[in-house]
PDB file of N, CA and C in Angstrom:
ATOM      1  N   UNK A   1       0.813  -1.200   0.000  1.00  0.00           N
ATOM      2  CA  UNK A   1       0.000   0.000   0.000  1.00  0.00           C
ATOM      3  C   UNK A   1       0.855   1.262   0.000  1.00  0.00           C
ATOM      4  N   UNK A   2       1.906   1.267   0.616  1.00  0.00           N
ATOM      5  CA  UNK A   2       3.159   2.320   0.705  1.00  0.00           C
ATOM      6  C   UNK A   2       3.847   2.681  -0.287  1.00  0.00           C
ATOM      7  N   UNK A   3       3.752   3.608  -1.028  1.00  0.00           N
ATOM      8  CA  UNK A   3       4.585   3.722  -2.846  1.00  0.00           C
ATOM      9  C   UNK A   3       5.304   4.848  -2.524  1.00  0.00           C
ATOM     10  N   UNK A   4       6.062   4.756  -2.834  1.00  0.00           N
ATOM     11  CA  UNK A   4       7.418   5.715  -3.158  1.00  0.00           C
ATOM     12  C   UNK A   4       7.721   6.154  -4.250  1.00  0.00           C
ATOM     13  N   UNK A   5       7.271   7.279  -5.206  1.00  0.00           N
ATOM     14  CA  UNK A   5       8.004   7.525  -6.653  1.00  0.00           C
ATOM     15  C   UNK A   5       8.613   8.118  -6.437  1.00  0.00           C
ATOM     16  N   UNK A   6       9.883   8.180  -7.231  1.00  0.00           N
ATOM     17  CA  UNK A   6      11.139   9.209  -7.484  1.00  0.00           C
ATOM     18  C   UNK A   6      10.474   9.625  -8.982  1.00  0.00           C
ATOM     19  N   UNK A   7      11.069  11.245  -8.661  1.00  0.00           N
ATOM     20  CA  UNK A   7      11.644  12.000 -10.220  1.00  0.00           C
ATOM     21  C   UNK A   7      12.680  12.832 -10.047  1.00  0.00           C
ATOM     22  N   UNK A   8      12.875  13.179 -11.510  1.00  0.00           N
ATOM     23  CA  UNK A   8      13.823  14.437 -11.176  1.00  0.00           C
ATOM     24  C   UNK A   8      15.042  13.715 -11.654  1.00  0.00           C
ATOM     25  N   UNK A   9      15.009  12.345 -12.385  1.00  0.00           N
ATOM     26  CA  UNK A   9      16.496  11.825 -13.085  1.00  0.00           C
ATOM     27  C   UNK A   9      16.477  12.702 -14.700  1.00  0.00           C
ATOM     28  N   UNK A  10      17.421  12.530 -15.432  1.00  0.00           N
ATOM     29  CA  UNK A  10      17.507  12.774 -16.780  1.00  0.00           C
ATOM     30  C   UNK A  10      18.968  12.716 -16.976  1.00  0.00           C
ATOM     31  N   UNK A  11      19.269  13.173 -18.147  1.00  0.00           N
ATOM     32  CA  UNK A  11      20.719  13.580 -19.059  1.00  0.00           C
ATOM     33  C   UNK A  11      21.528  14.918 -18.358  1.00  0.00           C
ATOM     34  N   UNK A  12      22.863  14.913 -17.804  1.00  0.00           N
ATOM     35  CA  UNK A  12      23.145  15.582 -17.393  1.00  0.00           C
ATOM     36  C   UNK A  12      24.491  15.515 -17.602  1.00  0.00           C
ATOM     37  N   UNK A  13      25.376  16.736 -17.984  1.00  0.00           N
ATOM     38  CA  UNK A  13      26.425  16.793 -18.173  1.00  0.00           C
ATOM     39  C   UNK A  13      27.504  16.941 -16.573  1.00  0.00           C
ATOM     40  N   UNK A  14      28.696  16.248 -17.161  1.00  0.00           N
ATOM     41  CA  UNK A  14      29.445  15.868 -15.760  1.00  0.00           C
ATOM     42  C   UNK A  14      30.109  17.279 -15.812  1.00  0.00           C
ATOM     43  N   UNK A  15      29.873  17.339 -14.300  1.00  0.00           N
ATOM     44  CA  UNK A  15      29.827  18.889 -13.918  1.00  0.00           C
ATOM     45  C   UNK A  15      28.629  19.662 -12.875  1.00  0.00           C
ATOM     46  N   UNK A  16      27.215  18.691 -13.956  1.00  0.00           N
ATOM     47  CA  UNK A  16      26.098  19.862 -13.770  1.00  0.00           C
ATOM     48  C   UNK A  16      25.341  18.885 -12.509  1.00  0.00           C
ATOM     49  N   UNK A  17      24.074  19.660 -12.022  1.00  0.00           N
ATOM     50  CA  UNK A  17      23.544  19.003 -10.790  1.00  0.00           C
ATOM     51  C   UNK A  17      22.344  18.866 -11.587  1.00  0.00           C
ATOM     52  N   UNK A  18      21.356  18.213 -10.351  1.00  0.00           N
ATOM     53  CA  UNK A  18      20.259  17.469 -10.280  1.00  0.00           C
ATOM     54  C   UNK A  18      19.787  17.623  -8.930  1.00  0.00           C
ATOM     55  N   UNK A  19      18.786  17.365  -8.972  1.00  0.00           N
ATOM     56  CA  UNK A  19      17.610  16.783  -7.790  1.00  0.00           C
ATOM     57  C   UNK A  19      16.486  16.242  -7.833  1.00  0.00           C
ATOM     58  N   UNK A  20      16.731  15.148  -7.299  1.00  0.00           N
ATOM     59  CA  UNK A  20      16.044  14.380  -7.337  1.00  0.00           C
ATOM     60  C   UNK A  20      14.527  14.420  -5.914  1.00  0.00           C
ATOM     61  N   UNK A  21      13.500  13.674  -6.519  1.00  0.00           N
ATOM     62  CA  UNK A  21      12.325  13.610  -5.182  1.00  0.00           C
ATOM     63  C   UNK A  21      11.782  12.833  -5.264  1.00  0.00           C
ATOM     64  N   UNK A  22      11.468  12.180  -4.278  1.00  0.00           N
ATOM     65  CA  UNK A  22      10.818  11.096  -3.875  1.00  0.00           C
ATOM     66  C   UNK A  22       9.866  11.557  -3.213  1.00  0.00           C
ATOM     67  N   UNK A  23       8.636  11.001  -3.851  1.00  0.00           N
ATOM     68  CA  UNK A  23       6.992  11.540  -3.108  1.00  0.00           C
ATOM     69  C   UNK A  23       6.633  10.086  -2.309  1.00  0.00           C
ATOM     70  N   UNK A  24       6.166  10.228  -0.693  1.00  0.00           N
ATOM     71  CA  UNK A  24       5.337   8.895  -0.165  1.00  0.00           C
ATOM     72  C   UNK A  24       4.133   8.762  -0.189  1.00  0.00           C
ATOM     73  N   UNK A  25       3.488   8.120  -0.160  1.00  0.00           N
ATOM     74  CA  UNK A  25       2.008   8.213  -0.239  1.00  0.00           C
ATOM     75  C   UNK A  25       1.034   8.346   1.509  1.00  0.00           C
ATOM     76  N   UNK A  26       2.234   8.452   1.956  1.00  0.00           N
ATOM     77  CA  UNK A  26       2.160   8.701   3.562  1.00  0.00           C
ATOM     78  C   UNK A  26       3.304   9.586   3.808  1.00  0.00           C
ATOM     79  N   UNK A  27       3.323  10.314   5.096  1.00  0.00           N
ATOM     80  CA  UNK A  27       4.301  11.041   6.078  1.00  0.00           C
ATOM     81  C   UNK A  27       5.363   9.983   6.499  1.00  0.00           C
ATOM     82  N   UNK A  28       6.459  11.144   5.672  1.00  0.00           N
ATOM     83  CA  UNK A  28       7.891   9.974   5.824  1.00  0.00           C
ATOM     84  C   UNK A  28       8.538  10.494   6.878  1.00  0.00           C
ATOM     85  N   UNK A  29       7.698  11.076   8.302  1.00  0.00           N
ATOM     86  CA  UNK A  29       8.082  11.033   9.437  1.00  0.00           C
ATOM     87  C   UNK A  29       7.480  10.120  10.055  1.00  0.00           C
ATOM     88  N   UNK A  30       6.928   8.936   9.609  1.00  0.00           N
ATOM     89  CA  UNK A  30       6.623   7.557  10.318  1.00  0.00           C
ATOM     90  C   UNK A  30       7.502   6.551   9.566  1.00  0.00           C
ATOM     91  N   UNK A  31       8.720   7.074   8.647  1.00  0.00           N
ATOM     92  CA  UNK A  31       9.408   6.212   8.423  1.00  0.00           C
ATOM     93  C   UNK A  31      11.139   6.388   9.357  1.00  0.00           C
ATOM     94  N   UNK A  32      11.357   5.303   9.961  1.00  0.00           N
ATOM     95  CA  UNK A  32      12.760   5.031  11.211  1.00  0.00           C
ATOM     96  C   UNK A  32      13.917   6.091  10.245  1.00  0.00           C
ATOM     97  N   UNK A  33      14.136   5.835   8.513  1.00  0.00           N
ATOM     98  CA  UNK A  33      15.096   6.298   7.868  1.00  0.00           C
ATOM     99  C   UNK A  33      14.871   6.450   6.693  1.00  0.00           C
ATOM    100  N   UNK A  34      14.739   7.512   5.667  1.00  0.00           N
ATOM    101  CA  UNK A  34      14.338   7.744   4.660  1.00  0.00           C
ATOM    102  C   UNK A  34      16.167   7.506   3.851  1.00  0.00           C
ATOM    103  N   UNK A  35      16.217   6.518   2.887  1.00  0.00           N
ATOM    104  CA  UNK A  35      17.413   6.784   1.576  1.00  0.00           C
ATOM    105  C   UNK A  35      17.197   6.868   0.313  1.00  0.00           C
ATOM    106  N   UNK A  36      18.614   7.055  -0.151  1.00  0.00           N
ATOM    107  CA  UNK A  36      18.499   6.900  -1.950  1.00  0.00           C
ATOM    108  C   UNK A  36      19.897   5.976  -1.739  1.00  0.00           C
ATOM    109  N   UNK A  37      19.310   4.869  -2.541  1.00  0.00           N
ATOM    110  CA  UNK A  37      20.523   4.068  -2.970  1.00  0.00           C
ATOM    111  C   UNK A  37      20.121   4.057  -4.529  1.00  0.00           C
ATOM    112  N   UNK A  38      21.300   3.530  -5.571  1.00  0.00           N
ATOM    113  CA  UNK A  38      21.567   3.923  -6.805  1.00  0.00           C
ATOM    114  C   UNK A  38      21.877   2.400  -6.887  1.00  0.00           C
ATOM    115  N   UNK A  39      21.860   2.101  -8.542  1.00  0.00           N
ATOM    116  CA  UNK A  39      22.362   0.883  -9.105  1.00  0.00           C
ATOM    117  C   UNK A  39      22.748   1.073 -10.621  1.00  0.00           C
ATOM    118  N   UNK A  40      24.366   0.703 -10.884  1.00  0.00           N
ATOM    119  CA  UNK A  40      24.544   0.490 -12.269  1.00  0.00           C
ATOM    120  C   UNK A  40      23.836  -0.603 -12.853  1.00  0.00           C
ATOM    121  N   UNK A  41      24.453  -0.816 -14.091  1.00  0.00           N
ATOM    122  CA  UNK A  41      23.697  -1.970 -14.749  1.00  0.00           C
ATOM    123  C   UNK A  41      25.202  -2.793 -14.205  1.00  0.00           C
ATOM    124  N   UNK A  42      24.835  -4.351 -14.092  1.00  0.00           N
ATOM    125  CA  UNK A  42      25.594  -4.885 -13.727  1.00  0.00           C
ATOM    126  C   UNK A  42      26.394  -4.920 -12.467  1.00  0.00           C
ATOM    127  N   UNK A  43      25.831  -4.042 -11.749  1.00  0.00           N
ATOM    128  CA  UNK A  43      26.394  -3.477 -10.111  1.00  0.00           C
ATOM    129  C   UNK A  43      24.898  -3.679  -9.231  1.00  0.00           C
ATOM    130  N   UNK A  44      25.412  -4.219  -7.665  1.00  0.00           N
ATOM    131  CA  UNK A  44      25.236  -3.904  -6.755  1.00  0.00           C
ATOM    132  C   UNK A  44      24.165  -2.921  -6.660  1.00  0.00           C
ATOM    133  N   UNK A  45      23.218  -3.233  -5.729  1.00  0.00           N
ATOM    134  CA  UNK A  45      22.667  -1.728  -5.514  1.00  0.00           C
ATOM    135  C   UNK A  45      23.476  -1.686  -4.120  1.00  0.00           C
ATOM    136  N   UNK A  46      23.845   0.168  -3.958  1.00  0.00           N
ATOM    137  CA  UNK A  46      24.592   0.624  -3.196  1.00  0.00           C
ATOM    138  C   UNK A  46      24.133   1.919  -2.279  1.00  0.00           C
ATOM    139  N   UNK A  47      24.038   2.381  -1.220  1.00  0.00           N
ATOM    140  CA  UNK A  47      23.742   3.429  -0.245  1.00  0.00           C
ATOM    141  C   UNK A  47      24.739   4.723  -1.417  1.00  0.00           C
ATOM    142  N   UNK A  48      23.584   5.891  -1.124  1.00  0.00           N
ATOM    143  CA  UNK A  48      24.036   6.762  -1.210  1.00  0.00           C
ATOM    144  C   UNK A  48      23.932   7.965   0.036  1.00  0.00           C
ATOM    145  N   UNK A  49      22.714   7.921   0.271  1.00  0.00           N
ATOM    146  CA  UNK A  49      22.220   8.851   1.112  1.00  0.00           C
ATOM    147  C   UNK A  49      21.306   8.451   2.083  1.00  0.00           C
ATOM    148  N   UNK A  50      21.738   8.564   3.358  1.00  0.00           N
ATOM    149  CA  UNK A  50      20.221   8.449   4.784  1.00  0.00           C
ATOM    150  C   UNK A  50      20.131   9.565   5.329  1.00  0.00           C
ATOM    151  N   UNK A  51      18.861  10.164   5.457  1.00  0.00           N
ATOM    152  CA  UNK A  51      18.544  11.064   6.414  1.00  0.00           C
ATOM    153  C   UNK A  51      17.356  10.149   7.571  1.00  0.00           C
ATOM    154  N   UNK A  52      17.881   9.603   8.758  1.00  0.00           N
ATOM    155  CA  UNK A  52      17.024   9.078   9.703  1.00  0.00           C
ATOM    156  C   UNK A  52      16.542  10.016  10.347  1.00  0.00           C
ATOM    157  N   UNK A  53      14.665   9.557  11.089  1.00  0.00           N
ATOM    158  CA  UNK A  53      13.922  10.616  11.450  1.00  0.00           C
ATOM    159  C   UNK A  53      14.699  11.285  13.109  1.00  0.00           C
ATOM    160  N   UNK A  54      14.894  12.243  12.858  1.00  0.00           N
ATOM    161  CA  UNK A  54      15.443  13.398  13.999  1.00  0.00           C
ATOM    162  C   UNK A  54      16.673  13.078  13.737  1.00  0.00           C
ATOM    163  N   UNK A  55      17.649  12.353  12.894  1.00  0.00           N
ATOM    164  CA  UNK A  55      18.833  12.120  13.173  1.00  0.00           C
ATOM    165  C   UNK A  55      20.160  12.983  12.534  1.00  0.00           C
ATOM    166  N   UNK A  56      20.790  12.351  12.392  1.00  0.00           N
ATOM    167  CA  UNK A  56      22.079  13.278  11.017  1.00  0.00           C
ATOM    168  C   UNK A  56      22.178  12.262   9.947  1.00  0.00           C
ATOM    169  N   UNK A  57      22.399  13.039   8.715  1.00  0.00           N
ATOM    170  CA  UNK A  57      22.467  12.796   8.014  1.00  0.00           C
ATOM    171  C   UNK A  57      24.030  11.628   7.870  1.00  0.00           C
ATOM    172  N   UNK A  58      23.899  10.514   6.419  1.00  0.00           N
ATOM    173  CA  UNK A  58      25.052   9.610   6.380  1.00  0.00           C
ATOM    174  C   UNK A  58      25.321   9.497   5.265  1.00  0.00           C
ATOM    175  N   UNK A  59      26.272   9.722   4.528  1.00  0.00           N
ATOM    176  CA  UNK A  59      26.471   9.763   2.930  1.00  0.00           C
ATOM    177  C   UNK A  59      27.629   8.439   2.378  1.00  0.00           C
ATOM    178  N   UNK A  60      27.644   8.469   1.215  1.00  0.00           N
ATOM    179  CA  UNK A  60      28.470   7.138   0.983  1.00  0.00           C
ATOM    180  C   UNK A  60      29.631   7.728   1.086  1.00  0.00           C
ATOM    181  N   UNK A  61      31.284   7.227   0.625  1.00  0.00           N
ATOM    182  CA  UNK A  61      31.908   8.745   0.526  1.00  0.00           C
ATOM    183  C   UNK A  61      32.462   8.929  -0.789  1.00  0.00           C
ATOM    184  N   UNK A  62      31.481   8.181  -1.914  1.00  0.00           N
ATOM    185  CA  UNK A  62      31.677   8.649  -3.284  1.00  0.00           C
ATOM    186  C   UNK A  62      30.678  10.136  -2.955  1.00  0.00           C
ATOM    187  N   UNK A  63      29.498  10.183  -1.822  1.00  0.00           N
ATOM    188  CA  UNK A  63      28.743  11.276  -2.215  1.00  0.00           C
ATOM    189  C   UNK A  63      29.042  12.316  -1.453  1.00  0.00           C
ATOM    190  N   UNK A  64      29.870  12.245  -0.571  1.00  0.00           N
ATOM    191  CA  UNK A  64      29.888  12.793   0.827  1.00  0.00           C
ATOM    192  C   UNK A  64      30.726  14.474  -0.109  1.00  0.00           C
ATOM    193  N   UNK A  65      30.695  15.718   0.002  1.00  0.00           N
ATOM    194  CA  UNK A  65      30.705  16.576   0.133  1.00  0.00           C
ATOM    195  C   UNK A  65      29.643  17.189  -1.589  1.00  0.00           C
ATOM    196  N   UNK A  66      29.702  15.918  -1.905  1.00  0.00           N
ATOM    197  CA  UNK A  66      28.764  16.810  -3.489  1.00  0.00           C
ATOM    198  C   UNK A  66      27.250  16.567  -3.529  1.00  0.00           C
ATOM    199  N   UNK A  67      26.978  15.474  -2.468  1.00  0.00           N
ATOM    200  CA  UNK A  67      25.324  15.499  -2.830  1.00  0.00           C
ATOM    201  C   UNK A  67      25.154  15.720  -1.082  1.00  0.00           C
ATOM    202  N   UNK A  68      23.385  16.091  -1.662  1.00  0.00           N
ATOM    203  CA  UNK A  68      22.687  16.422   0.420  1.00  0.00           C
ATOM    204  C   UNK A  68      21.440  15.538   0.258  1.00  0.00           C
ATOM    205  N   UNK A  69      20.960  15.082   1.019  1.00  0.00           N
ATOM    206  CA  UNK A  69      19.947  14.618   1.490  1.00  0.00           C
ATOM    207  C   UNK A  69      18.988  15.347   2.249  1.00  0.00           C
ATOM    208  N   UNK A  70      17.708  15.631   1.706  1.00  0.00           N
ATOM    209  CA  UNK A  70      17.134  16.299   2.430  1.00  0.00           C
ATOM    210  C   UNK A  70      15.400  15.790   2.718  1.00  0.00           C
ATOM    211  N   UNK A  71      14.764  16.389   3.948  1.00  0.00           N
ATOM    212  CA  UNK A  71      13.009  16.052   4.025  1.00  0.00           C
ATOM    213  C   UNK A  71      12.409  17.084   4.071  1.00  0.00           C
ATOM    214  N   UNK A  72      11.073  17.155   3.240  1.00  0.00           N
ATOM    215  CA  UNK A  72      10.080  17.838   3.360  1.00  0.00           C
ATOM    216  C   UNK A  72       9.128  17.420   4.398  1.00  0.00           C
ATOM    217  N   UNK A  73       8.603  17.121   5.679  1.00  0.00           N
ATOM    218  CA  UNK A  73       7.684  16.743   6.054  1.00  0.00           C
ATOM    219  C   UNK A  73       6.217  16.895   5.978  1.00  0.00           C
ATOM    220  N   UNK A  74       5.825  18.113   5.512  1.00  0.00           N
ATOM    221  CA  UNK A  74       4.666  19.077   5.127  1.00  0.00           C
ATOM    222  C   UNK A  74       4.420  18.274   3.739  1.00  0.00           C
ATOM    223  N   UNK A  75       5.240  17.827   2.625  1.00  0.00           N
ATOM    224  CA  UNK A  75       5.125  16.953   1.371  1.00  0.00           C
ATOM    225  C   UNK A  75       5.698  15.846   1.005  1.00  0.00           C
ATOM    226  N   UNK A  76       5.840  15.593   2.235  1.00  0.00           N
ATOM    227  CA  UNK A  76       5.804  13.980   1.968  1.00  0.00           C
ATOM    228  C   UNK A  76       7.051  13.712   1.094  1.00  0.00           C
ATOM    229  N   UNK A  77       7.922  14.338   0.821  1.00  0.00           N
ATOM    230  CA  UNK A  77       9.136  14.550  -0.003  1.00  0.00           C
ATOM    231  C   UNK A  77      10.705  14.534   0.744  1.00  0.00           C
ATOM    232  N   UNK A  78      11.047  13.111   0.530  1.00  0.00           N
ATOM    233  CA  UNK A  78      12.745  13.705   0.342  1.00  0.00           C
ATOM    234  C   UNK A  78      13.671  13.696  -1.044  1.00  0.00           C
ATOM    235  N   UNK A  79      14.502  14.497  -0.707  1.00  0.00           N
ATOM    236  CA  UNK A  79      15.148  15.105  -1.633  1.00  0.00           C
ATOM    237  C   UNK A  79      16.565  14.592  -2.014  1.00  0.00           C
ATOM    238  N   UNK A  80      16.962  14.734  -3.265  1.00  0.00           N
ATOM    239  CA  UNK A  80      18.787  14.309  -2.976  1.00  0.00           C
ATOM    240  C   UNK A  80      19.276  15.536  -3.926  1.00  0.00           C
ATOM    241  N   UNK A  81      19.705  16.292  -3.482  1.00  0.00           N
ATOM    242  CA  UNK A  81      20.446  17.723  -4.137  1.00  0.00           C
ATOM    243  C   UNK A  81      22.121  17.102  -4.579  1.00  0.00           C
ATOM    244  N   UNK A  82      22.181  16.676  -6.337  1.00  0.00           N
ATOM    245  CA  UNK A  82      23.525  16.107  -6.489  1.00  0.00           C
ATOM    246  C   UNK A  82      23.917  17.057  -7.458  1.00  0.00           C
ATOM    247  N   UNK A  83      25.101  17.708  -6.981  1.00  0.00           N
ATOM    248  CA  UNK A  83      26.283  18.595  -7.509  1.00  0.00           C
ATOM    249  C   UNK A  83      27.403  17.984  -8.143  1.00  0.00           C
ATOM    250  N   UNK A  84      27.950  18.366  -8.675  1.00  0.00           N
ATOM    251  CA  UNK A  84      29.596  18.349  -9.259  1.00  0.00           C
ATOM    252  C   UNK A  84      29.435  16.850  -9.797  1.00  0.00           C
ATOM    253  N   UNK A  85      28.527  16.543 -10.582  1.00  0.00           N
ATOM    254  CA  UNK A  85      27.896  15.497 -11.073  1.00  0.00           C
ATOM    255  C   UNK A  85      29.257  14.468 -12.153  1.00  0.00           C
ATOM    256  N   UNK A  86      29.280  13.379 -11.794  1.00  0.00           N
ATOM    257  CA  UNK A  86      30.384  12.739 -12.418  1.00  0.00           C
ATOM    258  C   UNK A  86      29.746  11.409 -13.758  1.00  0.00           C
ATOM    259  N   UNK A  87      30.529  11.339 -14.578  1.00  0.00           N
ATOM    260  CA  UNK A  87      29.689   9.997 -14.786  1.00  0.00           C
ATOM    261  C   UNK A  87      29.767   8.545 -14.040  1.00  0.00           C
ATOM    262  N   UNK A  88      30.717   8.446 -13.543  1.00  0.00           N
ATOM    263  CA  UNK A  88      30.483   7.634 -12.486  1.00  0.00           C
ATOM    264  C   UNK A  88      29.104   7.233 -11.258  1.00  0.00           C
ATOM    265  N   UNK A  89      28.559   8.316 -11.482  1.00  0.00           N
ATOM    266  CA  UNK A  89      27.214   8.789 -10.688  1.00  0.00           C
ATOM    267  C   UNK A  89      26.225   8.080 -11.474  1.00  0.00           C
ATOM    268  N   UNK A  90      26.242   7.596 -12.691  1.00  0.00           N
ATOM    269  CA  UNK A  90      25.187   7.209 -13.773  1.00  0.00           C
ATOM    270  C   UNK A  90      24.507   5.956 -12.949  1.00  0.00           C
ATOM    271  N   UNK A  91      23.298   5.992 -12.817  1.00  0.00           N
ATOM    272  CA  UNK A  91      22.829   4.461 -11.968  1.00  0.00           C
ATOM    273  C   UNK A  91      21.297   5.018 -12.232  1.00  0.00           C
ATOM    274  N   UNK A  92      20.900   3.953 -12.065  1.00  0.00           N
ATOM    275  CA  UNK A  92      19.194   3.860 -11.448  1.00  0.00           C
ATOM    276  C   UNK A  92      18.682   4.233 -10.357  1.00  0.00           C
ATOM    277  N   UNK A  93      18.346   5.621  -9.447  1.00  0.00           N
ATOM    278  CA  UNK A  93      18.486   5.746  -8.457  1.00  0.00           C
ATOM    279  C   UNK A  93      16.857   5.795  -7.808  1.00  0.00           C
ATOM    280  N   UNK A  94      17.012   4.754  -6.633  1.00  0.00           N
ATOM    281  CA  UNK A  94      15.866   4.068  -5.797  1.00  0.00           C
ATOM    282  C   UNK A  94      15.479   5.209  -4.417  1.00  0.00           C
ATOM    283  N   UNK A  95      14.640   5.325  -4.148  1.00  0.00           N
ATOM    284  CA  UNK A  95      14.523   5.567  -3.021  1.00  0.00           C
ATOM    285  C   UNK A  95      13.799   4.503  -2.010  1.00  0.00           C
ATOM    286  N   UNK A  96      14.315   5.115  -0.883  1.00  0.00           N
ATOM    287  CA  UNK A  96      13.722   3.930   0.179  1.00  0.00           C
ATOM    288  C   UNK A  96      13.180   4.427   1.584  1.00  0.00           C
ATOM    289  N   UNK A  97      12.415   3.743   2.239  1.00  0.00           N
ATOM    290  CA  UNK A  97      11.727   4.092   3.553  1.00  0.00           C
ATOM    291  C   UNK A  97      12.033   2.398   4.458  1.00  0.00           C
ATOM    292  N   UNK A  98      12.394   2.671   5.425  1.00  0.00           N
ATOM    293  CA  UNK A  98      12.331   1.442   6.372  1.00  0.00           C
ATOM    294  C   UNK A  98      12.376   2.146   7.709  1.00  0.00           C
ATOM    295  N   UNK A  99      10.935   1.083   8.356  1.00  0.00           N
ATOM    296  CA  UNK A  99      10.750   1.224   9.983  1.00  0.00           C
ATOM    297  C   UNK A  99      11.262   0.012  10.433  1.00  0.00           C
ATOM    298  N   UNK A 100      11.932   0.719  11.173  1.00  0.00           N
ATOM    299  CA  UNK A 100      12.581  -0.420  12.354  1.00  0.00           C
ATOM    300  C   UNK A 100      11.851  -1.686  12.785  1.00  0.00           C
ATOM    301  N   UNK A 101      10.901  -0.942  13.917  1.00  0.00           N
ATOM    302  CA  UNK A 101       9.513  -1.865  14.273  1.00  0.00           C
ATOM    303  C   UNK A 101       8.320  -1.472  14.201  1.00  0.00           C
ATOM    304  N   UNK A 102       7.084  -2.525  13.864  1.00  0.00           N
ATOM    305  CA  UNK A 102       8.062  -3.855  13.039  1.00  0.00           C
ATOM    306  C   UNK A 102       8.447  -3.479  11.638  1.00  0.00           C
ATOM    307  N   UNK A 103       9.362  -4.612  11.384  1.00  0.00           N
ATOM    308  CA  UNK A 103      10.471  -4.238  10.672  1.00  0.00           C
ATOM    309  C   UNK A 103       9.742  -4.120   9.412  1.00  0.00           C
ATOM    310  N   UNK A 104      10.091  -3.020   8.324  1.00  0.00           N
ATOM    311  CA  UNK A 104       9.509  -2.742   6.919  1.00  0.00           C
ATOM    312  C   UNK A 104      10.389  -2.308   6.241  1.00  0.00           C
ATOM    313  N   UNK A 105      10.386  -2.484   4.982  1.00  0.00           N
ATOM    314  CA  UNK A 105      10.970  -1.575   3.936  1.00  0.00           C
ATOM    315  C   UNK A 105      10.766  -1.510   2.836  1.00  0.00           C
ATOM    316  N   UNK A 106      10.534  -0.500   2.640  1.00  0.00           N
ATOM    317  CA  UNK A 106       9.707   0.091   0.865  1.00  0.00           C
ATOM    318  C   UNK A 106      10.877   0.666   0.186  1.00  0.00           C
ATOM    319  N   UNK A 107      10.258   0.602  -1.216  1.00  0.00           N
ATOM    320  CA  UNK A 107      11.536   0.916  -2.376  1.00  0.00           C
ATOM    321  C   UNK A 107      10.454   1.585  -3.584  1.00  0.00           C
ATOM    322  N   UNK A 108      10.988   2.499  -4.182  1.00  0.00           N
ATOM    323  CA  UNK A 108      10.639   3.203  -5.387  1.00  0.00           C
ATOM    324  C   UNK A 108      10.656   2.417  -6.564  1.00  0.00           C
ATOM    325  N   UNK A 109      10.289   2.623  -7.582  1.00  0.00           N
ATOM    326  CA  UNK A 109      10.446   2.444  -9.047  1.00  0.00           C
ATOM    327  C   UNK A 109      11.953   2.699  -9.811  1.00  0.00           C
ATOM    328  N   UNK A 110      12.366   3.425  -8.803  1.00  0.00           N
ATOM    329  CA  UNK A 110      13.831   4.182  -9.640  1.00  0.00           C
ATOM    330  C   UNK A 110      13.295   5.422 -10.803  1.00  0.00           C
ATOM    331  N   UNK A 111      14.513   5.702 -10.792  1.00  0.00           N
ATOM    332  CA  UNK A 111      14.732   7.490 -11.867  1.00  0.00           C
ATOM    333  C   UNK A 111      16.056   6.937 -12.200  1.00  0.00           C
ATOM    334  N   UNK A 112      16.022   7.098 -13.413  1.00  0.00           N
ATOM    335  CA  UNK A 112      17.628   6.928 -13.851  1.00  0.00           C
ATOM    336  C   UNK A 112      18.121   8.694 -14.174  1.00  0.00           C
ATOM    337  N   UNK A 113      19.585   8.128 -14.055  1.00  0.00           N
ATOM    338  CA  UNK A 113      20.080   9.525 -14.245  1.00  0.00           C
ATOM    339  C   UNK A 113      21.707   9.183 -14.506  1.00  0.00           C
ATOM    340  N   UNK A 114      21.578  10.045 -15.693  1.00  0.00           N
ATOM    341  CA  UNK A 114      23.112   9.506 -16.520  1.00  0.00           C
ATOM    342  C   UNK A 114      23.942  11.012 -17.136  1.00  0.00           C
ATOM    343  N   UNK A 115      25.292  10.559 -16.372  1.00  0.00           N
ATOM    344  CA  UNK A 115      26.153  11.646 -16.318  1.00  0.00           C
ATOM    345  C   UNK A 115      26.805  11.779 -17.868  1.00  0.00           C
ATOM    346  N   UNK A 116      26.887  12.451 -18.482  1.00  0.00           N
ATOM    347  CA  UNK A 116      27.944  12.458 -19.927  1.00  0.00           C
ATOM    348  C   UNK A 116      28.984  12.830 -19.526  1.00  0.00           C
ATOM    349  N   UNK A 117      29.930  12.647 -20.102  1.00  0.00           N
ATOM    350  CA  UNK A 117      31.629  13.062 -20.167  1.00  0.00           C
ATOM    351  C   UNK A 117      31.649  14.076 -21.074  1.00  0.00           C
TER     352      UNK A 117
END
């Protein structure tokens, strides 16, 4: 019943930013930790970004000084503000919600978003 869409992927030159959003269909202050994890083709899906509820923020440290993680609580929206955009960054990027207890976790559709050289 819990859906998560992301938007806000597209074509982006390495260099340029993005932001991305993830809409819940509920208040993602009843979720323990709101993320965005990313996936190449042929890769791993991998953590990029957690913002847990009241907590600090945790970044991977491919993302750690160029992208932010952020919540809207009023819209149901978190955010991933990605700067200094690499192609290395190119993946399918998921968002996610998981409560602790009891234990849950929801996942998006993905937004792709692909860096050019």
């Amino acid at each position: 019943q819990v859906q998560l869409v992301e938007s806000g992927g597209g074509l982006v030159q390495a260099g340029g930013s993005l932001r991305l959003s993830c809409a819940a269909s509920r208040s993602i202050f009843s979720f323990d930790v709101m993320g965005w994890y990313r996936q190449a083709p042929g890769k791993q899906r991998e953590l990029v970004a957690q913002i847990p509820r009241g907590g600090s923020t945790n970044y991977a440290d491919s993302a750690k000084g160029r992208f932010t993680i952020s919540r809207d609580n009023a819209k149901n929206t978190v955010y991933l503000q990605m700067n200094s955009l690499k192609p290395e960054d190119t993946a399918v990027y998921y968002c996610n919600g998981r409560i602790v207890y009891p234990v849950n976790e929801y996942w998006g559709q993905g937004t792709q978003v692909t860096v050019s050289s």
